[in-house]
Protein backbone atom coordinates (compact mmCIF):
# COMPACT_ATOMS: atom_id res chain seq x y z
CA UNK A 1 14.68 -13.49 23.38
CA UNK A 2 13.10 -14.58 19.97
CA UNK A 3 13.32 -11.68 17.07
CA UNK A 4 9.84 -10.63 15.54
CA UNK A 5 9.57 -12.62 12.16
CA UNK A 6 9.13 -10.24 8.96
CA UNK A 7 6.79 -11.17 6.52
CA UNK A 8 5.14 -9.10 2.64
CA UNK A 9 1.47 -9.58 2.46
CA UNK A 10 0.78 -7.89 -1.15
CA UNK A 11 -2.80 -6.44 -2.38
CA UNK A 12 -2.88 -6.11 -5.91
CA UNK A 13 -5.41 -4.38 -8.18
CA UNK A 14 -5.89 -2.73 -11.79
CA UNK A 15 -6.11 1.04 -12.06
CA UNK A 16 -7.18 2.84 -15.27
CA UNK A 17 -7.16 5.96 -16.45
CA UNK A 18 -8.94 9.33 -14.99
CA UNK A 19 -10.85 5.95 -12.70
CA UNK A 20 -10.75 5.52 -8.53
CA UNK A 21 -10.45 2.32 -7.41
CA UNK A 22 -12.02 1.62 -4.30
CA UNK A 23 -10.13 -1.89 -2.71
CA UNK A 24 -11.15 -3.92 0.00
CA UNK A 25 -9.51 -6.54 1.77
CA UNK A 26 -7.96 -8.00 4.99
CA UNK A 27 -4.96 -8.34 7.32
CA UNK A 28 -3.64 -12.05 7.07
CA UNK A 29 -4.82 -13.56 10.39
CA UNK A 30 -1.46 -14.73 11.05
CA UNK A 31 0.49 -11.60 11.18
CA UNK A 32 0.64 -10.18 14.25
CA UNK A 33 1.14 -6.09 12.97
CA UNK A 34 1.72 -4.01 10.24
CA UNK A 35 5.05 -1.93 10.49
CA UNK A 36 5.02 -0.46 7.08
CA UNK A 37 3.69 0.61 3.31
CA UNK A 38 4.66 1.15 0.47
CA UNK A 39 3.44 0.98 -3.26
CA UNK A 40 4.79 -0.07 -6.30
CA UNK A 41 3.09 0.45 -10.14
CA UNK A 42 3.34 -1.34 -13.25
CA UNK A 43 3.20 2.29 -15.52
CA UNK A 44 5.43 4.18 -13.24
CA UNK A 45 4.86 7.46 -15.44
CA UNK A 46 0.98 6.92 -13.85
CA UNK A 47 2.58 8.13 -10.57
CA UNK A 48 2.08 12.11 -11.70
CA UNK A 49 -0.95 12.96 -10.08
CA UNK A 50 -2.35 9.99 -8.70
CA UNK A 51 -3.28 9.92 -4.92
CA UNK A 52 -4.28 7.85 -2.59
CA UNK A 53 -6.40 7.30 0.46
CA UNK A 54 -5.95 3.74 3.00
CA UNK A 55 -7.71 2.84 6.57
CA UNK A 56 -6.79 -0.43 8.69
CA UNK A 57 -9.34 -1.28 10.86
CA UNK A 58 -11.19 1.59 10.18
CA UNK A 59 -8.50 3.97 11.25
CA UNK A 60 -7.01 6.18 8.36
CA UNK A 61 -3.82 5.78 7.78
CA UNK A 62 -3.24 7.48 4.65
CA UNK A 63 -5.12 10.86 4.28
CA UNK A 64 -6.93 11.88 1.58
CA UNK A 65 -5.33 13.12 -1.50
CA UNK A 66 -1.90 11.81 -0.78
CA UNK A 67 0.46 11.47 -3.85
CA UNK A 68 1.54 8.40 -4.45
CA UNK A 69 5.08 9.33 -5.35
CA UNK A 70 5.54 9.60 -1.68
CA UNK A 71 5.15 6.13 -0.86
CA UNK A 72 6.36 4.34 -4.44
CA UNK A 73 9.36 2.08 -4.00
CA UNK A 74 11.76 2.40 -6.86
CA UNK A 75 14.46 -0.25 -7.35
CA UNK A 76 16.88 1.84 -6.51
CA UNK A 77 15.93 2.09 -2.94
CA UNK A 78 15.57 0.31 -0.21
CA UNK A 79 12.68 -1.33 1.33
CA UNK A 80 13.00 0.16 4.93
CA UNK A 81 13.87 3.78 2.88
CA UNK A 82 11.10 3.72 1.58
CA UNK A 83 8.13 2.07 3.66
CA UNK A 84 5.78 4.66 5.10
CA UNK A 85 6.03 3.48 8.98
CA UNK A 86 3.00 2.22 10.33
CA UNK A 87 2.49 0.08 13.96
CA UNK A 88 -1.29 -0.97 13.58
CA UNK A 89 -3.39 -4.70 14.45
CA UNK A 90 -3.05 -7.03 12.30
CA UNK A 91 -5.57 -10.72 12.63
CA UNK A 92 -7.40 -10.58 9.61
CA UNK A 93 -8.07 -6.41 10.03
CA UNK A 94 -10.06 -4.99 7.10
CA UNK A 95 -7.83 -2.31 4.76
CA UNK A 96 -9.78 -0.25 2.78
CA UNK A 97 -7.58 2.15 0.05
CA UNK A 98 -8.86 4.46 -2.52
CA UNK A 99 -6.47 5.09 -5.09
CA UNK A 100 -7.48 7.48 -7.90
CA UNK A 101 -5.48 8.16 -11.47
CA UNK A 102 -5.41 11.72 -12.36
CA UNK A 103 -6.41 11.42 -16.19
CA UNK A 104 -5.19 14.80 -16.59
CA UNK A 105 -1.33 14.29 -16.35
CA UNK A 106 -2.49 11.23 -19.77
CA UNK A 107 0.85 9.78 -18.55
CA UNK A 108 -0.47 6.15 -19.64
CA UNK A 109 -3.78 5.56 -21.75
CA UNK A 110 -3.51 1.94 -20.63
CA UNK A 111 -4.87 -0.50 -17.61
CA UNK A 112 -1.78 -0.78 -15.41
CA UNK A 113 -1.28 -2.95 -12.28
CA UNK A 114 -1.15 -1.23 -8.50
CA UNK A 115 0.50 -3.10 -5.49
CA UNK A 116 0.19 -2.03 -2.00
CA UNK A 117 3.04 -3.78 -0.24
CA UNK A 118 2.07 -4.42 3.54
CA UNK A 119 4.76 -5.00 6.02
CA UNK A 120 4.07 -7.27 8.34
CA UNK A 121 5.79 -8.83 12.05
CA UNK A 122 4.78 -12.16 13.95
CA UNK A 123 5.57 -11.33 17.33
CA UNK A 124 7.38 -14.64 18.72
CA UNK A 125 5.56 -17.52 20.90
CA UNK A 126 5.40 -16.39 24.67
């Protein structure tokens, strides 16, 4: 029996300041599922406070106000520690997140790069 090939599909935006970022995109149409999340930021002292919000396929998948601490991958962990587990269709599904910067915590006054890491399987030929 073949294994399930892994694969990263990565969704990258620019968050700034006391902003919410709405992002819209899609599944690659090759992968098969989506087994796991996580996040990653270029200002990591931006994690305090912000929170996030994501759907695939227009099921939530994230609820609102979710810190984003929860699902950050630092580098000293690993990737299956610390991808939020997920099991949803993948073919070119639309993703929706909503991330928002809490301009209170003034952790970083500058633009700063998000990445939502999507885990992804191709379920072998039948």
């Amino acid at each position: 029996m073949e294994q399930q090939i892994k694969k990263i599909q990565v969704i990258k935006f620019t968050a700034k300041q006391g902003n919410t970022v709405e992002y819209n995109a899609n599944t690659k149409t090759e992968h098969d599922r989506i087994v796991g999340a996580f996040f990653r930021l270029s200002e990591p002292e931006a994690l305090l406070g912000a929170t996030v919000r994501m759907w695939i396929d227009d099921t939530e998948i994230i609820p609102d106000d979710t810190e984003v601490a929860l699902l950050h991958h630092s580098d000293d962990m690993s990737i299956d520690e610390v991808a939020f587990p997920l099991n949803e269709k993948a073919k070119n599904s639309p993703i929706r997140v909503l991330y928002k910067d809490d301009a209170k915590n003034m952790a970083t006054d500058q633009d700063y790069e998000v990445r939502l890491y999507l885990l992804a399987v191709i379920d072998p030929k039948k």
